[in-house]
Protein backbone atom coordinates (compact mmCIF):
# COMPACT_ATOMS: atom_id res chain seq x y z
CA UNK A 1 -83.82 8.32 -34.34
CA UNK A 2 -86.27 5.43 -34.99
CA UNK A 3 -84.26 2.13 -37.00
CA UNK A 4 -85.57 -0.06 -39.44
CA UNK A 5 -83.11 -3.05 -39.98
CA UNK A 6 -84.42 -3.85 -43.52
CA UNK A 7 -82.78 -7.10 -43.51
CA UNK A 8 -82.81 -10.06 -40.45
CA UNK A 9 -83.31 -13.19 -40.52
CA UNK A 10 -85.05 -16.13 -38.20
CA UNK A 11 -85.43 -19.78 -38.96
CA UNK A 12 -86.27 -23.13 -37.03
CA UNK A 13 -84.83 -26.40 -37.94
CA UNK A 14 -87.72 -27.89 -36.55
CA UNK A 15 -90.29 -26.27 -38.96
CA UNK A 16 -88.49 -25.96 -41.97
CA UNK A 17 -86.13 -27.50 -44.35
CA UNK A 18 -82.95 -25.03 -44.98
CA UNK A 19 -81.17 -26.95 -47.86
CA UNK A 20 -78.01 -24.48 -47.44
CA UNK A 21 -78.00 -24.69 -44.10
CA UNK A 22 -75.11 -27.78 -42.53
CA UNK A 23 -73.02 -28.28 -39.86
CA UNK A 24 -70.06 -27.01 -42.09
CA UNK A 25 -71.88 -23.33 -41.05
CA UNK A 26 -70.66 -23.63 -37.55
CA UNK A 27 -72.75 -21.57 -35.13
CA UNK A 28 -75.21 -20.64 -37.60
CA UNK A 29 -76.47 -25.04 -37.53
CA UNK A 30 -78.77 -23.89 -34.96
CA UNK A 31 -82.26 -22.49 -34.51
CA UNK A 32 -82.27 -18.76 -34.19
CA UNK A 33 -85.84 -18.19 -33.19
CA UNK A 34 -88.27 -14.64 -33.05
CA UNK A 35 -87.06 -13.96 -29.20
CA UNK A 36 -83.37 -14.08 -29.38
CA UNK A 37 -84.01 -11.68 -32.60
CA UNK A 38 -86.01 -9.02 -30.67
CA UNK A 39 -83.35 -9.25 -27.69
CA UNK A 40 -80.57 -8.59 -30.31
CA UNK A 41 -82.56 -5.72 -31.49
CA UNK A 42 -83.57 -4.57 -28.51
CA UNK A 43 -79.84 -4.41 -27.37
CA UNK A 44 -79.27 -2.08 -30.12
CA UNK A 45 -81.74 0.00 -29.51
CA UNK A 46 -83.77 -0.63 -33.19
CA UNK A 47 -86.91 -0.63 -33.12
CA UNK A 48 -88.03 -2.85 -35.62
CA UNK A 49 -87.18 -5.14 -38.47
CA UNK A 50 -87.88 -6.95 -41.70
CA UNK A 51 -87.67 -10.36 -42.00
CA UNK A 52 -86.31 -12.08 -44.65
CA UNK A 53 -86.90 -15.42 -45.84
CA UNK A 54 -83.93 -17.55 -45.94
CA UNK A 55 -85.65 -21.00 -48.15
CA UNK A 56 -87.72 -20.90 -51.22
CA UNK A 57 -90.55 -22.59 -49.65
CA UNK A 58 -93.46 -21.95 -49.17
CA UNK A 59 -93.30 -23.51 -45.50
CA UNK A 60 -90.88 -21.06 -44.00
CA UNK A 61 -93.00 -17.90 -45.19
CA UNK A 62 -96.00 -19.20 -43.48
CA UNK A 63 -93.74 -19.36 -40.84
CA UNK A 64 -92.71 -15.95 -41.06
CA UNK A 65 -95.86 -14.47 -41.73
CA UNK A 66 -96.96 -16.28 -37.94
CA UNK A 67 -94.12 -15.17 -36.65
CA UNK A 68 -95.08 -11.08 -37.57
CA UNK A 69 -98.67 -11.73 -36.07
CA UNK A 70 -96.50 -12.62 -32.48
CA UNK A 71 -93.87 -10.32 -32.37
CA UNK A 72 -94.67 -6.49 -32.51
CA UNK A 73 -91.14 -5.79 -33.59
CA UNK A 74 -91.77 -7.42 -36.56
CA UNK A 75 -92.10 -4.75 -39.48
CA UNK A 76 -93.14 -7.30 -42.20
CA UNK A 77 -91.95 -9.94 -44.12
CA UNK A 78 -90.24 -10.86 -47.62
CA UNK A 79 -91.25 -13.94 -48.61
CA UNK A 80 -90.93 -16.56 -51.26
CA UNK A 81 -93.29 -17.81 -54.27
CA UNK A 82 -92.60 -19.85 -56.66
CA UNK A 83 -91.64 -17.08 -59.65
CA UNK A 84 -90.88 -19.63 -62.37
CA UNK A 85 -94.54 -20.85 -62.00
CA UNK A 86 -96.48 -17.98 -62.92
CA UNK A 87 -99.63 -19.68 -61.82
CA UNK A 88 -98.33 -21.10 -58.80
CA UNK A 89 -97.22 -17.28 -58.17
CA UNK A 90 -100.54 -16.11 -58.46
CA UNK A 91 -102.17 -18.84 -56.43
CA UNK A 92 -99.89 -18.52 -53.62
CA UNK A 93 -99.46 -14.76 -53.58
CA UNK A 94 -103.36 -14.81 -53.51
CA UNK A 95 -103.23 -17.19 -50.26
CA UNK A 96 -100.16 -15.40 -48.33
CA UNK A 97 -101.61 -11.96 -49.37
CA UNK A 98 -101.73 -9.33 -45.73
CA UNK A 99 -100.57 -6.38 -44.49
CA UNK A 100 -97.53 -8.46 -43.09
CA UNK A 101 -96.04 -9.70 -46.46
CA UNK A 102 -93.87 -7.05 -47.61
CA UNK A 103 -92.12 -8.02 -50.31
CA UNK A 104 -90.74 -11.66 -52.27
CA UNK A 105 -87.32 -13.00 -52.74
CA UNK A 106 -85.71 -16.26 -54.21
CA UNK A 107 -82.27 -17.48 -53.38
CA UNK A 108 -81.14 -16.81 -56.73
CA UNK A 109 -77.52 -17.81 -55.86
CA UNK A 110 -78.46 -21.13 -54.80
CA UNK A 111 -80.61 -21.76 -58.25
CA UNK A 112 -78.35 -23.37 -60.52
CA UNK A 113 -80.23 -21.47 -63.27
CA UNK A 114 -78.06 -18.59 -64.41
CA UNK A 115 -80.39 -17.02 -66.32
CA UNK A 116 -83.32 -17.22 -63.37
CA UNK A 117 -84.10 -13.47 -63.69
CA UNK A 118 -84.38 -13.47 -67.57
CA UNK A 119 -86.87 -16.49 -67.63
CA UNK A 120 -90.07 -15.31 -69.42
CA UNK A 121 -91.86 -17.52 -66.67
CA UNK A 122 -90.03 -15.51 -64.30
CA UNK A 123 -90.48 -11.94 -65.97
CA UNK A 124 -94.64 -12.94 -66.10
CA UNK A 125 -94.62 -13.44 -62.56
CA UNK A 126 -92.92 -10.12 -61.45
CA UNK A 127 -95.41 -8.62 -63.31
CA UNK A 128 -98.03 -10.03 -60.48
CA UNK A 129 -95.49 -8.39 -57.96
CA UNK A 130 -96.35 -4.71 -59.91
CA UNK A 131 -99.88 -5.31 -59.48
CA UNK A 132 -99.66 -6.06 -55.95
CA UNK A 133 -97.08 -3.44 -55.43
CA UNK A 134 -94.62 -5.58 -54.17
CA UNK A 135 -90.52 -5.02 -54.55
CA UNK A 136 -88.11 -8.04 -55.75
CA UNK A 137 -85.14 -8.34 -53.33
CA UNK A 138 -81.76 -10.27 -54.86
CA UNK A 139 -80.13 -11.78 -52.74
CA UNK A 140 -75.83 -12.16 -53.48
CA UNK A 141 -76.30 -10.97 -57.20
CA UNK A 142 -72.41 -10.89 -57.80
CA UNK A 143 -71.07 -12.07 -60.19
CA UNK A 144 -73.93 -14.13 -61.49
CA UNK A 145 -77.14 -12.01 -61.65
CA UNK A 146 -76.16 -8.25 -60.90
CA UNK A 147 -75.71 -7.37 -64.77
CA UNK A 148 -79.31 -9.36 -64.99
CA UNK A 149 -80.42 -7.07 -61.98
CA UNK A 150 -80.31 -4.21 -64.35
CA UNK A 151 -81.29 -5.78 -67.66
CA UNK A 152 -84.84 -6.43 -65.20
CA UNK A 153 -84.80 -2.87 -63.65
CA UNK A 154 -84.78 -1.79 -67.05
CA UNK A 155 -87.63 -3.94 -68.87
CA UNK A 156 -89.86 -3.58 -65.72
CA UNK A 157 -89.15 -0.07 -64.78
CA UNK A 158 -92.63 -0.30 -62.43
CA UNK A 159 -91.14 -3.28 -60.18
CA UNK A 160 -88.94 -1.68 -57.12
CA UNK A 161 -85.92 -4.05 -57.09
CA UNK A 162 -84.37 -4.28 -54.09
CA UNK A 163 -80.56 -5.35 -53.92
CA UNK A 164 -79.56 -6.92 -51.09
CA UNK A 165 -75.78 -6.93 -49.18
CA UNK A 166 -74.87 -4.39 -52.33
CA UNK A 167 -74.72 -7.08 -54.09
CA UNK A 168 -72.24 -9.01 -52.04
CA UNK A 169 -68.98 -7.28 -53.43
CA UNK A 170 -65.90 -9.01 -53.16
CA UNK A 171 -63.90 -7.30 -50.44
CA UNK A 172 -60.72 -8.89 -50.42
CA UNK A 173 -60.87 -9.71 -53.85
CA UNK A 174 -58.27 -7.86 -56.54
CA UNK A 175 -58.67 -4.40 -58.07
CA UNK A 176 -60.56 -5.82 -61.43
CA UNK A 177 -62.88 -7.71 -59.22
CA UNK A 178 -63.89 -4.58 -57.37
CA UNK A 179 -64.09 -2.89 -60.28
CA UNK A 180 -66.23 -5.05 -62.40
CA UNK A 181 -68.62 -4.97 -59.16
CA UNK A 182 -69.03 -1.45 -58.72
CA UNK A 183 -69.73 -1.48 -63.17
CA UNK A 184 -72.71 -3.97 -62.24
CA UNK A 185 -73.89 -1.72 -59.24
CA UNK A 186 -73.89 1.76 -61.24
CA UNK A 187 -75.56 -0.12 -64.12
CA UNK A 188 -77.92 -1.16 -61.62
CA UNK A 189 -78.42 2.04 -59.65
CA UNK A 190 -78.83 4.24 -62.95
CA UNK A 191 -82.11 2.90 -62.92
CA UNK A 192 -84.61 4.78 -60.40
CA UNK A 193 -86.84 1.96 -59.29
CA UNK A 194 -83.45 0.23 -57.71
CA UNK A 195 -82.52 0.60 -53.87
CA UNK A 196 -79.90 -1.26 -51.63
CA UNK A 197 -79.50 -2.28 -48.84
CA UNK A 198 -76.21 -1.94 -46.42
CA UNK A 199 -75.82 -5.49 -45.25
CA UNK A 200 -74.53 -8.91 -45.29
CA UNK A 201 -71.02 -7.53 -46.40
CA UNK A 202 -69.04 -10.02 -44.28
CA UNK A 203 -66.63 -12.05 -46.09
CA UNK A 204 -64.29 -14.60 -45.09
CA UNK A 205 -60.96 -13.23 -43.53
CA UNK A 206 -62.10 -9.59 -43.59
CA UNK A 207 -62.55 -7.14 -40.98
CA UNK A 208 -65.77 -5.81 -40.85
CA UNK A 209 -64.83 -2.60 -39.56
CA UNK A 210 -66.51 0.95 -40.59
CA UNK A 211 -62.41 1.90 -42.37
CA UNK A 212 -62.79 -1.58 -44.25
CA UNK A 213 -66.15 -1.28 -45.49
CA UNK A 214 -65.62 1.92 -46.06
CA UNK A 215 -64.72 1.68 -49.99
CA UNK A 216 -67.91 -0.04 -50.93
CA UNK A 217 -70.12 2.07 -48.85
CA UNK A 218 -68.95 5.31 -50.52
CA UNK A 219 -69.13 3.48 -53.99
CA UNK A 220 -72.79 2.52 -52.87
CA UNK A 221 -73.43 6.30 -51.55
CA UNK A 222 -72.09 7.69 -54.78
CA UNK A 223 -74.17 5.27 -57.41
CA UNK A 224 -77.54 5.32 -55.08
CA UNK A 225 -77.52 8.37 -52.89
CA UNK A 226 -78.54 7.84 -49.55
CA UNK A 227 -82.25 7.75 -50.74
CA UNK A 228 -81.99 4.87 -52.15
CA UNK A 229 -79.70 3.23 -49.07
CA UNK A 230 -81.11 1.32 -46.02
CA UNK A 231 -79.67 -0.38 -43.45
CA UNK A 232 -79.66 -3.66 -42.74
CA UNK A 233 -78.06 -5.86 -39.69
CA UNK A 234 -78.01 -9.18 -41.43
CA UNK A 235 -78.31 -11.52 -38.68
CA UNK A 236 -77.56 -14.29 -37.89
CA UNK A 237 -75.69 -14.44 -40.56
CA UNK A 238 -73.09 -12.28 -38.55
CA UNK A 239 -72.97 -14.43 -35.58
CA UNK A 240 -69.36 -15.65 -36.51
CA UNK A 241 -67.91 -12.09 -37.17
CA UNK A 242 -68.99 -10.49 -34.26
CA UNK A 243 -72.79 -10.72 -33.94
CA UNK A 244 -75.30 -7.75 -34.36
CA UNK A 245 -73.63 -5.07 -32.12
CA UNK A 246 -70.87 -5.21 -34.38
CA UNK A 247 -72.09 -4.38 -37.59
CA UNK A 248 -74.69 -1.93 -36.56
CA UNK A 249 -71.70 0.35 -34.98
CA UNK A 250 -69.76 -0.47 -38.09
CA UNK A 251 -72.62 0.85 -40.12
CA UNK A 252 -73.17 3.57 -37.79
CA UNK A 253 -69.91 5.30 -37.90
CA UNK A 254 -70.61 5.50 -41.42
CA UNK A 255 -73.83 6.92 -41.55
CA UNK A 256 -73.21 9.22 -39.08
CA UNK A 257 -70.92 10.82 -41.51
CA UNK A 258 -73.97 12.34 -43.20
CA UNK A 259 -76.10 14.85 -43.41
CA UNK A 260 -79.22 14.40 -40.90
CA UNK A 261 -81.88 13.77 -43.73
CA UNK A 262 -79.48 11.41 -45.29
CA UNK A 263 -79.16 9.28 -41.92
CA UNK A 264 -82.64 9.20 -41.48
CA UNK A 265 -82.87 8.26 -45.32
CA UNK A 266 -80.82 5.09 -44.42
CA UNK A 267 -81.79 4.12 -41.17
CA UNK A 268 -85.16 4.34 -41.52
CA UNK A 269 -87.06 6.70 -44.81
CA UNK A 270 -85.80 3.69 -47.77
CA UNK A 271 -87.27 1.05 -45.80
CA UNK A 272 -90.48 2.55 -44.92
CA UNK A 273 -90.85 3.50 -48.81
CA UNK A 274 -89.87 0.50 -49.89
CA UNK A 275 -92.00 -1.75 -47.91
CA UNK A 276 -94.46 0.60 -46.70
CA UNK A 277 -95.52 0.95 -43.07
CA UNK A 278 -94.22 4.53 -41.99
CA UNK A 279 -93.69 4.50 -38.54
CA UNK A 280 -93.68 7.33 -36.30
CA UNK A 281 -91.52 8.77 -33.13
């Protein structure tokens, strides 16, 4: 079956500025460039992938956007604009404007602006994204912006909202914190235009094993249906917990649980509706 990882990242500390990005990250402080991704992928038999931009700059989407021109693998690209500027939005959406660009994101968790997805500034400029038919991804809405996630999903019912890493849940964290999580995510997921992805659910001093992530991808199944699911590896952001072999099997052995049209749903049919491209073989 054909794979679409929905969510990987590439950057280059020679081209761009990565202000979350130190030496306290370990083996992430490095460049991890377009060829070491498409080896990783092609290790893992996927066949292609969506890259993610990991700064809000516009600098490191032009990058991607070169990068998907290079590298056939590439499936396209979620960039960055400047959505508290609506004019800057439309300017640069206008300029970065292709097949390849896919989709927009902003590191919402880095922002210290709580309230970033309930700006009016912010609300006119994912208006733009409707008209160019573009989804929102949120990046690591818990705790701050996952309640927001669905206030949006609800005003703008025409924008597809894409959640990222399920939010981030806290695995590991008590029984209320789990809980008040997986209130967020159903509030979220009651709204149609919402899809999510499986990834980036490493956390600190937990396994990432298909039994351990196996309570938030059923909670995930359950408020989304596999429909609304895709898959996504997450790297490099895995590289300390066991690198991109390990959380594709881990996300495998859950998937393969399903149904066939539900497996294809989440390895590849979300991703292909969500950011267009169908693929074929």
């Amino acid at each position: 079956m054909t794979v679409v990882d929905a969510h990987l990242h590439v950057w280059d500390l020679e081209r761009c500025d990565y202000p979350w990005l130190g030496p306290q990250h370990g083996p992430l402080h490095r460049s991890f460039l377009p060829d070491e991704a498409g080896r990783e992928l092609t290790t893992a038999d996927v066949r292609t992938a969506v890259l993610v931009q990991a700064a809000d700059s516009l600098a490191d989407t032009r990058w991607l956007l070169d990068v998907a021109q290079r590298h056939d693998w590439v499936h396209g690209v979620v960039g960055w604009v400047a959505l508290d500027d609506p004019g800057s939005a439309r300017d640069q959406l206008d300029e970065l404007a292709g097949p390849a660009l896919r989709g927009i994101r902003h590191l919402v968790h880095d922002d210290p602006r709580a309230d970033f997805l309930d700006l009016s500034e912010v609300r006119r400029s994912l208006g733009l994204l409707v008209e160019r038919g573009l989804p929102l991804d949120v990046p690591d809405a818990w705790p701050t912006h996952l309640d927001a996630v669905a206030r949006l999903a609800g005003d703008l019912p025409e924008l597809v909202v894409v959640v990222d890493h399920l939010g981030k849940p806290p695995r590991g964290g008590d029984h209320d914190e789990l809980a008040a999580w997986e209130r967020s995510l159903r509030a979220v997921a009651a709204h149609p235009s919402t899809v999510a992805k499986l990834s980036g659910l490493q956390q600190p001093g937990q396994p990432l094993t298909a039994a351990a992530l196996r309570p938030v991808f059923d909670v995930a199944l359950d408020a989304f249906g596999p429909h609304r699911l895709m898959y996504g590896g997450d790297w490099p952001m895995t590289v300390g917990v066991g690198g991109y072999a390990a959380v594709h099997e881990a996300t495998r052995a859950l998937v393969d649980t399903l149904a066939p049209d539900e497996r294809a749903a989440i390895w590849r049919g979300t991703a292909t509706r969500t950011y267009g491209r169908e693929l074929h073989g």
